[in-house]
C-alpha atoms as a PDB file:
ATOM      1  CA  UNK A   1      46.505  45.643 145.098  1.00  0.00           C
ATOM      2  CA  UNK A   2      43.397  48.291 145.058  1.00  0.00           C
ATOM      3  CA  UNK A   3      43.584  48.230 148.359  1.00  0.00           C
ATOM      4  CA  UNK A   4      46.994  49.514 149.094  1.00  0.00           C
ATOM      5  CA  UNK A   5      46.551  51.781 145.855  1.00  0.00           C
ATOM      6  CA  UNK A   6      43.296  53.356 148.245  1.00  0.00           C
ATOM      7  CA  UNK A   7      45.417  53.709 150.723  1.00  0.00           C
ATOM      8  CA  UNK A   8      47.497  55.306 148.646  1.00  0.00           C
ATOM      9  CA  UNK A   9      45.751  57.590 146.816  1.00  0.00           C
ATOM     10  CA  UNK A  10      44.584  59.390 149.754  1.00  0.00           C
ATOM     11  CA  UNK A  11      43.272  62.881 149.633  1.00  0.00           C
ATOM     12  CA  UNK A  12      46.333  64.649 150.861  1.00  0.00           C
ATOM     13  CA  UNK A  13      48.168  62.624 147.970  1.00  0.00           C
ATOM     14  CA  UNK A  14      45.721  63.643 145.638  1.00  0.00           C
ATOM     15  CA  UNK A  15      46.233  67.342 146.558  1.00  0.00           C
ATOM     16  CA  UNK A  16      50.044  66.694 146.192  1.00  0.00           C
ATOM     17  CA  UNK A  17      49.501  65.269 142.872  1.00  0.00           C
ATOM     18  CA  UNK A  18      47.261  67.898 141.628  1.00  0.00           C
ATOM     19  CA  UNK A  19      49.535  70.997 142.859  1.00  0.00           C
ATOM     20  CA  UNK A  20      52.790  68.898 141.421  1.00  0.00           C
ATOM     21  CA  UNK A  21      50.529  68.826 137.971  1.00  0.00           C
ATOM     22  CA  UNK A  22      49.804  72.639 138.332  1.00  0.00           C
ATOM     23  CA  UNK A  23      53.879  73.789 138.641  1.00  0.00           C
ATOM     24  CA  UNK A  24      54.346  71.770 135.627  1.00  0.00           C
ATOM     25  CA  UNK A  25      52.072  73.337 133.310  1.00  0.00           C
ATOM     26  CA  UNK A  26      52.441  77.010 134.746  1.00  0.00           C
ATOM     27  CA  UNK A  27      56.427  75.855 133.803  1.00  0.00           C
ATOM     28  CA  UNK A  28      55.244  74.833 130.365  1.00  0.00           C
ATOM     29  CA  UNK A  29      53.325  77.968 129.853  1.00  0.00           C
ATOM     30  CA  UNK A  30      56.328  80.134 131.764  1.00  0.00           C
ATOM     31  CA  UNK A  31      59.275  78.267 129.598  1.00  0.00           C
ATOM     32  CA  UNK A  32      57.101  79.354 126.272  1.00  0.00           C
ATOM     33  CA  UNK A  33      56.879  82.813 127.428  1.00  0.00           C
ATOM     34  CA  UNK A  34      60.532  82.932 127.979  1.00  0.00           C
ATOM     35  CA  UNK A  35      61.129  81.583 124.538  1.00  0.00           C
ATOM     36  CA  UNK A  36      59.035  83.925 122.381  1.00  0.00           C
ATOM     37  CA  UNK A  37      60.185  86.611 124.620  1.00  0.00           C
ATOM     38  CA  UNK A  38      64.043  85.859 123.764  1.00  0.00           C
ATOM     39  CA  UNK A  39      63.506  85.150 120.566  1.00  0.00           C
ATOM     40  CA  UNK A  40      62.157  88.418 119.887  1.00  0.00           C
ATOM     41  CA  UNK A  41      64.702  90.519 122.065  1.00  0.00           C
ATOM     42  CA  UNK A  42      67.574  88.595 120.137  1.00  0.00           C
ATOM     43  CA  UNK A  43      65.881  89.706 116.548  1.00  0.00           C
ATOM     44  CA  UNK A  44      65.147  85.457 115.707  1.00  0.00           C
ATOM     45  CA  UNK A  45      61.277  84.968 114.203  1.00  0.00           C
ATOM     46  CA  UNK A  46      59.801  84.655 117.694  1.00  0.00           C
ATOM     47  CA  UNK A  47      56.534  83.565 116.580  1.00  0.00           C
ATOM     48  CA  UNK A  48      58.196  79.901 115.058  1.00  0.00           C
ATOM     49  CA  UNK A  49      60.107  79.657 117.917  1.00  0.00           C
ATOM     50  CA  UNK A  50      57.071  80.034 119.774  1.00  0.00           C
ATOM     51  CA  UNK A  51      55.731  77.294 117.886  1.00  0.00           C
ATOM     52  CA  UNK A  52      58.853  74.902 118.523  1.00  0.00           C
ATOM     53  CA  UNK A  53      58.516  75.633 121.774  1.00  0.00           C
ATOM     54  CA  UNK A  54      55.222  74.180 122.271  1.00  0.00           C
ATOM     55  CA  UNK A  55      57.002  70.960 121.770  1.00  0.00           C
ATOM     56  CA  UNK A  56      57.034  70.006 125.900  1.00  0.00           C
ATOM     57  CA  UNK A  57      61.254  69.634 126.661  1.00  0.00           C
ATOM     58  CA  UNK A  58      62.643  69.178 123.018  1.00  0.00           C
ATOM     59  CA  UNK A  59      61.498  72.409 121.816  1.00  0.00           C
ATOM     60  CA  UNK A  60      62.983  74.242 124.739  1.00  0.00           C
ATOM     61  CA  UNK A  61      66.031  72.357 123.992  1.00  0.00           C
ATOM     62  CA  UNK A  62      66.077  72.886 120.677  1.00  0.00           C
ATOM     63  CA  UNK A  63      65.913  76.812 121.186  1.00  0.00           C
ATOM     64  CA  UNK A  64      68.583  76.618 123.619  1.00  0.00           C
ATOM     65  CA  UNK A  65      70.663  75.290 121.208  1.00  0.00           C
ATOM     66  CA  UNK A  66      70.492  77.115 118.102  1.00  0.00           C
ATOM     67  CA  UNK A  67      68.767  80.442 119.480  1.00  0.00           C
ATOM     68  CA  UNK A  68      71.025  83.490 118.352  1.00  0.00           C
ATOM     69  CA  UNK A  69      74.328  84.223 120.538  1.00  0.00           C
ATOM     70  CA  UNK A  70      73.678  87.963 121.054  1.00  0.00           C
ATOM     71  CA  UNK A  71      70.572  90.071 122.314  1.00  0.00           C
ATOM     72  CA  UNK A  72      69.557  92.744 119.387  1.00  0.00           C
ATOM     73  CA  UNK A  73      70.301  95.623 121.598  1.00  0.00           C
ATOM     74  CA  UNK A  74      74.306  94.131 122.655  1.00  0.00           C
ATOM     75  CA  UNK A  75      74.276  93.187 118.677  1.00  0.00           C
ATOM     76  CA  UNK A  76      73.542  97.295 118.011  1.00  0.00           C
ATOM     77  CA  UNK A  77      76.101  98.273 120.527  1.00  0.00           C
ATOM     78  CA  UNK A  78      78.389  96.372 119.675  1.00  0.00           C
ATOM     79  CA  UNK A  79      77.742  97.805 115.701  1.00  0.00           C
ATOM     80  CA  UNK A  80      77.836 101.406 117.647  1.00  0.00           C
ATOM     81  CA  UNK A  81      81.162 100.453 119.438  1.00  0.00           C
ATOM     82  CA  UNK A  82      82.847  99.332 116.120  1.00  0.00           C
ATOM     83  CA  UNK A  83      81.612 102.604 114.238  1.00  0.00           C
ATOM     84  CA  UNK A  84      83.278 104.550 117.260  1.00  0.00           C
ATOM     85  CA  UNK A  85      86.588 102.741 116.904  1.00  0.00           C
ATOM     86  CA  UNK A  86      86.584 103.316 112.879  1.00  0.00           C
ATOM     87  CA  UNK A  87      85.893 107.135 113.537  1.00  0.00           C
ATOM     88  CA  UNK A  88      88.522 107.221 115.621  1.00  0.00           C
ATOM     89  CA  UNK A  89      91.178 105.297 113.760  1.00  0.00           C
ATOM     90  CA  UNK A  90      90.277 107.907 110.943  1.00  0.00           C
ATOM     91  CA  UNK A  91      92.315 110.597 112.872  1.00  0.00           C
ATOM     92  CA  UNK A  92      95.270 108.919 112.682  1.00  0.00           C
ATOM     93  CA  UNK A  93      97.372 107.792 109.511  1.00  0.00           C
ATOM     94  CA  UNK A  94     100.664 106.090 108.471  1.00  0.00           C
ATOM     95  CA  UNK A  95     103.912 107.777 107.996  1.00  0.00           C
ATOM     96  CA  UNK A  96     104.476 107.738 103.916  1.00  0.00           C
ATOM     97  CA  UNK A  97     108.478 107.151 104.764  1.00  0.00           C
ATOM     98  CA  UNK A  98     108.262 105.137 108.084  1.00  0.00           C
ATOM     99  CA  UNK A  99     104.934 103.712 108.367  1.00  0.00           C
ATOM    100  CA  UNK A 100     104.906 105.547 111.863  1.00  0.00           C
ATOM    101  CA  UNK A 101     100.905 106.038 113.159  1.00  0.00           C
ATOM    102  CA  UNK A 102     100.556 109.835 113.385  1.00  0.00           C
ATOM    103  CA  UNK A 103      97.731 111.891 113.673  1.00  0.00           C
ATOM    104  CA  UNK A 104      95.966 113.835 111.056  1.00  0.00           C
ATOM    105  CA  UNK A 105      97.105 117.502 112.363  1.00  0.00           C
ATOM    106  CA  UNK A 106     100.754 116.010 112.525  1.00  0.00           C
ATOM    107  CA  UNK A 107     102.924 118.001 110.144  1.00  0.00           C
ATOM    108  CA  UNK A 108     106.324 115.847 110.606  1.00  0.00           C
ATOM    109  CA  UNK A 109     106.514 112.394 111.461  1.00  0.00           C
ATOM    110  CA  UNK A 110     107.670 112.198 115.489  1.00  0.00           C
ATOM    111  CA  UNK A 111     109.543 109.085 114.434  1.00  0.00           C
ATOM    112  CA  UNK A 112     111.962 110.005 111.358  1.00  0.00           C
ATOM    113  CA  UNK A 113     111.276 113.627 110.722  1.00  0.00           C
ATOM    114  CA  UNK A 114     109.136 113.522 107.633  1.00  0.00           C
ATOM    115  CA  UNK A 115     107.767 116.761 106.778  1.00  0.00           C
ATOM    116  CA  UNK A 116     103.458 115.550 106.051  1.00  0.00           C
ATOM    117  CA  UNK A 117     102.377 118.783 105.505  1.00  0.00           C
ATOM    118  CA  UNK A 118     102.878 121.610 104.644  1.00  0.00           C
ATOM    119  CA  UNK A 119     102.417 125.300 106.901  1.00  0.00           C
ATOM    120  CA  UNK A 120     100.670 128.257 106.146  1.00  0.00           C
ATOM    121  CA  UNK A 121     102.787 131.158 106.166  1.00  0.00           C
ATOM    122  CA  UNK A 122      99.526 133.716 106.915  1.00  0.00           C
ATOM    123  CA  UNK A 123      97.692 131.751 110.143  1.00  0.00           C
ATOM    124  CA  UNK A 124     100.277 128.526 110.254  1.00  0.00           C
ATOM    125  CA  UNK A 125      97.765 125.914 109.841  1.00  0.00           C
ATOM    126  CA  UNK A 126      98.890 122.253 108.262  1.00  0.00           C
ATOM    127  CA  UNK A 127      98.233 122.064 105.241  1.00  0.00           C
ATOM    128  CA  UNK A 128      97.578 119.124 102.638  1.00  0.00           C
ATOM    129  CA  UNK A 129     100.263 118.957 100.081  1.00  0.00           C
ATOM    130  CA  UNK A 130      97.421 119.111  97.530  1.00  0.00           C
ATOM    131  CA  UNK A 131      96.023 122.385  98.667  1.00  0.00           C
ATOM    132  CA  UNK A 132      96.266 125.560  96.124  1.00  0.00           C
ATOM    133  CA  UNK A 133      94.928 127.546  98.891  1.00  0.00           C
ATOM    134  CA  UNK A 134      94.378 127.951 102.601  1.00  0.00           C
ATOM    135  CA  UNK A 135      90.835 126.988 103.374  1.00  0.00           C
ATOM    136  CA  UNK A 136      91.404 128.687 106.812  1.00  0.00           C
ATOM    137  CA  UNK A 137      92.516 132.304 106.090  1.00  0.00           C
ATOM    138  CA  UNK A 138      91.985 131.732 101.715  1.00  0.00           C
ATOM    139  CA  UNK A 139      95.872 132.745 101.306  1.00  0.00           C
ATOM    140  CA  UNK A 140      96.996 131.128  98.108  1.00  0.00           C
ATOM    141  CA  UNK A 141      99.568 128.344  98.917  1.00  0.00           C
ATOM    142  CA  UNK A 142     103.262 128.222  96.837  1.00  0.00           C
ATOM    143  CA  UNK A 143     103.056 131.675  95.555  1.00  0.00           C
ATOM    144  CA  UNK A 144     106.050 131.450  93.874  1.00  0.00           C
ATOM    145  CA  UNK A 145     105.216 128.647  91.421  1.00  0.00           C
ATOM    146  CA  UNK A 146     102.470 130.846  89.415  1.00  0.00           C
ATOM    147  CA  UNK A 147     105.448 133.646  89.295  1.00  0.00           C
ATOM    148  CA  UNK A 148     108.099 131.032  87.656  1.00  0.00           C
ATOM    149  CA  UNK A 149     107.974 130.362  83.986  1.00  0.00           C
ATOM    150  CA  UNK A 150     107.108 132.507  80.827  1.00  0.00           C
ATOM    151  CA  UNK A 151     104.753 136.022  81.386  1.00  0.00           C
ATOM    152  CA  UNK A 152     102.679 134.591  79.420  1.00  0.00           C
ATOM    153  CA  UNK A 153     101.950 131.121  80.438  1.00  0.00           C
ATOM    154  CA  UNK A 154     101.384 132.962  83.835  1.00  0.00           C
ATOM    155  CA  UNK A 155      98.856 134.834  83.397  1.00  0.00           C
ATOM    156  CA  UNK A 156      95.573 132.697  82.739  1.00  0.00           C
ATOM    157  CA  UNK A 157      97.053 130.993  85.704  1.00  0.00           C
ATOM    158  CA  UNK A 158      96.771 134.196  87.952  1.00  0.00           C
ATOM    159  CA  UNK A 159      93.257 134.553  86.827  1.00  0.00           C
ATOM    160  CA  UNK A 160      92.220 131.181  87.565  1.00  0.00           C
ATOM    161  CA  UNK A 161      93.752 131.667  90.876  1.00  0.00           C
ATOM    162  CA  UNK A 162      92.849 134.994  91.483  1.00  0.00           C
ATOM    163  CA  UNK A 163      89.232 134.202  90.555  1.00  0.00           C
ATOM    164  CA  UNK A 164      89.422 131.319  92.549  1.00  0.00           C
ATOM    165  CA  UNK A 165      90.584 133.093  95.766  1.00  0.00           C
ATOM    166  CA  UNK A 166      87.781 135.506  95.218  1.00  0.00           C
ATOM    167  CA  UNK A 167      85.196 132.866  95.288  1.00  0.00           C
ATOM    168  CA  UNK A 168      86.189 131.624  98.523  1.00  0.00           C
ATOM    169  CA  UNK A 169      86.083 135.251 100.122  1.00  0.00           C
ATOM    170  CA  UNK A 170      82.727 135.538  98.869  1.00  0.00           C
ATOM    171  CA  UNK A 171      82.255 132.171 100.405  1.00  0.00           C
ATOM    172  CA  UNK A 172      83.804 133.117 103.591  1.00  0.00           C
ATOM    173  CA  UNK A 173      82.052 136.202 103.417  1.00  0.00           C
ATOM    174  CA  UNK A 174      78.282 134.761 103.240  1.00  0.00           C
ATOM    175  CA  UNK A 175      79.479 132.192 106.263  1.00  0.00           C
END
């Protein structure tokens, strides 16, 4: 049996056996490389996985299985893409009446005819319903309804509004 095991074991086999033995441990060394290296792009502790990895075959394995689905930079992207979506979702809003989407500049609902907002009558922007004044040309909004009731009851109403108006051309004025 030594005999055909000399045989064997010849120096060309013995060079074959050490090269095979050389591949496997650069591959060791390579597959724990690849593991701490993907651990750490996909945000996991890379060092313990580095650890498990040193395990020959079951911790590769093991990292395969129950390494993180996503790469941090796809996870951020993917964060980024959702942000984008929300933003611009936020232009657009329900009809009250219809539940219609419209857009945020819409002043009647395209659908059933829904008056949203309301119009300037100076520079005929839309308007929010809860608006006392323009905020693009600072004309007061409803002028009528500060008019309507007792002279009286009017008044401090005027000067609230008229101060108010003032402050925003100031404001206006220093932008």
């Amino acid at each position: 049996m030594s005999e055909l095991f000399a045989q064997l074991w010849s120096p060309q086999m013995q060079a074959a056996f050490t090269i095979v033995v050389v591949l496997l441990v650069v591959l060791y060394v390579l597959s724990i490389v690849w593991v701490v290296r993907d651990a750490y792009m996909r945000g996991a502790t890379w060092y313990i996985w580095g650890i498990v990895a040193l395990v020959p075959i079951v911790g590769i394995i093991a990292y395969c299985l129950m390494r993180p689905p996503m790469l941090q930079i796809d996870k951020d992207e993917q964060e980024l893409e959702v942000a984008l979506k929300q933003r611009q979702l936020q232009k657009y809003g329900e009809c009250a009446t219809c539940g219609y989407p419209v857009e945020a500049e819409y002043v009647i609902c395209p659908n059933c005819h829904t008056q949203l907002k309301n119009l300037c009558t100076h520079c005929n922007h839309a308007l929010d319903p809860a608006w006392t004044i323009c905020p693009y040309c600072a004309t007061p909004v409803g002028g009528g309804r500060a008019q309507s009731g007792s002279s009286s009851s009017s008044r401090p109403s005027r000067r609230r509004r008229s101060s108010s108006s003032s402050r925003s051309h100031s404001s206006s004025d220093k932008s």
